[in-house]
Protein backbone atom coordinates (compact mmCIF):
# COMPACT_ATOMS: atom_id res chain seq x y z
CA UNK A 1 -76.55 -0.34 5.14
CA UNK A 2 -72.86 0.38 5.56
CA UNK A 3 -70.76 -2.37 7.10
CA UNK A 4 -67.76 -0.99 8.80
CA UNK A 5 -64.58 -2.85 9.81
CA UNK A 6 -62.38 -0.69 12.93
CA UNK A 7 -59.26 -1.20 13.14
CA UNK A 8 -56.52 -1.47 16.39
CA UNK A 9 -56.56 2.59 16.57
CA UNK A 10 -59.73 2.51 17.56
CA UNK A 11 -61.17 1.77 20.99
CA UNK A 12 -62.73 -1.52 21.21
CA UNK A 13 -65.87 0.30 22.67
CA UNK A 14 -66.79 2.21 19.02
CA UNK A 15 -67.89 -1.02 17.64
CA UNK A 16 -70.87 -1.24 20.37
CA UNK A 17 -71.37 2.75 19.74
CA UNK A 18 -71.84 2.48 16.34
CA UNK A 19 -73.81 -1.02 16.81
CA UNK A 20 -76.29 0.81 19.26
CA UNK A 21 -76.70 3.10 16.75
CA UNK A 22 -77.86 0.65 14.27
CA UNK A 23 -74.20 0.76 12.09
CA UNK A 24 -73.31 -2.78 11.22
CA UNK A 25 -69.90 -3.04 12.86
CA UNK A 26 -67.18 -5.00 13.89
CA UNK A 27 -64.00 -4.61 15.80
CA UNK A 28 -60.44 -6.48 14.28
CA UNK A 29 -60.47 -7.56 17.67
CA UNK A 30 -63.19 -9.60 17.41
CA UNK A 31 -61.88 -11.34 14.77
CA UNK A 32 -58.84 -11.97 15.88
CA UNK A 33 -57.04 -9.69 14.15
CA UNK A 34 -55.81 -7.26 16.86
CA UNK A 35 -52.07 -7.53 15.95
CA UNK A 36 -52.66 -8.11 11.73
CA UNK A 37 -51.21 -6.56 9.14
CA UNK A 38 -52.86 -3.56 6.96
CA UNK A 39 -53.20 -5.53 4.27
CA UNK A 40 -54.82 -8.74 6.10
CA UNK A 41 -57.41 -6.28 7.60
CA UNK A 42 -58.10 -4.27 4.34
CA UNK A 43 -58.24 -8.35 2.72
CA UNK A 44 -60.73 -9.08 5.35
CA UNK A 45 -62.83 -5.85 4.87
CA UNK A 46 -63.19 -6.38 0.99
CA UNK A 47 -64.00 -10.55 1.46
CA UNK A 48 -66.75 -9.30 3.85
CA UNK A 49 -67.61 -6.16 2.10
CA UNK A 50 -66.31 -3.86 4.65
CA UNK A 51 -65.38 -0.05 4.50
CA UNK A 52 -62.40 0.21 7.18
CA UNK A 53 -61.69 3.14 9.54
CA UNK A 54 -59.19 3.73 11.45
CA UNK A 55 -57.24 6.66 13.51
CA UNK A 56 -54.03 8.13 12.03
CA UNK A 57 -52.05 11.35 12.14
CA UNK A 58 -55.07 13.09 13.61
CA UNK A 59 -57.54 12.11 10.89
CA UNK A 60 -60.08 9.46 10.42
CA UNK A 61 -59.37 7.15 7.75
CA UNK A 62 -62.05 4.70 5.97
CA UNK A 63 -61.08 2.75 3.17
CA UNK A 64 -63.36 1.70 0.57
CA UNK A 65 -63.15 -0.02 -2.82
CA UNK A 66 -63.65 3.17 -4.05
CA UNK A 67 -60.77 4.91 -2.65
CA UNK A 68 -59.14 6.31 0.48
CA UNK A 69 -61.26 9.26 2.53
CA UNK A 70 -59.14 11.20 5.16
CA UNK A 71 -61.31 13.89 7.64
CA UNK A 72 -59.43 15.76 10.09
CA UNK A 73 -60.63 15.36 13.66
CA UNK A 74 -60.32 18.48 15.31
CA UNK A 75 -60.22 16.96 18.71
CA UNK A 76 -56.47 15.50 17.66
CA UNK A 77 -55.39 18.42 15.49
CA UNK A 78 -52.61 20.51 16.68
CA UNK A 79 -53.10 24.00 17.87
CA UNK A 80 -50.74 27.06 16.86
CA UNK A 81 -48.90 28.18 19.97
């Protein structure tokens, strides 16, 4: 099973989302970590064999030992006009 870490650009509520949907996850914010530094969290992921996601630039993010993954959200991408 994957094991997901959020991070602060995500709302609080994904973590029970994803949890209700069987996803192991956990919010920074329940760790304390609400105001950390990328590298603490991204630390914290790989001690607890996390993949990290996050929101930026109107992509989601996740962050893996293997590499960075960026998907465009169309929700958050900007229309011509």
């Amino acid at each position: 099973m994957t094991a997901v870490l959020l991070d602060q650009g995500l709302p609080f509520s994904t973590a029970r989302l994803l949890i209700e949907q069987g996803v192991d996850a956990i919010h920074v914010f329940e760790l304390g970590m609400g105001e950390s530094v990328d590298e603490a969290i991204l630390a914290t992921a790989r001690s607890q064999g996390r993949i990290v996601c996050t929101l930026g630039g109107g992509a989601l993010v996740t962050v893996t030992a293997a590499g960075l993954r960026v998907r465009r959200l169309p929700v958050f991408s900007r229309q011509p006009g």
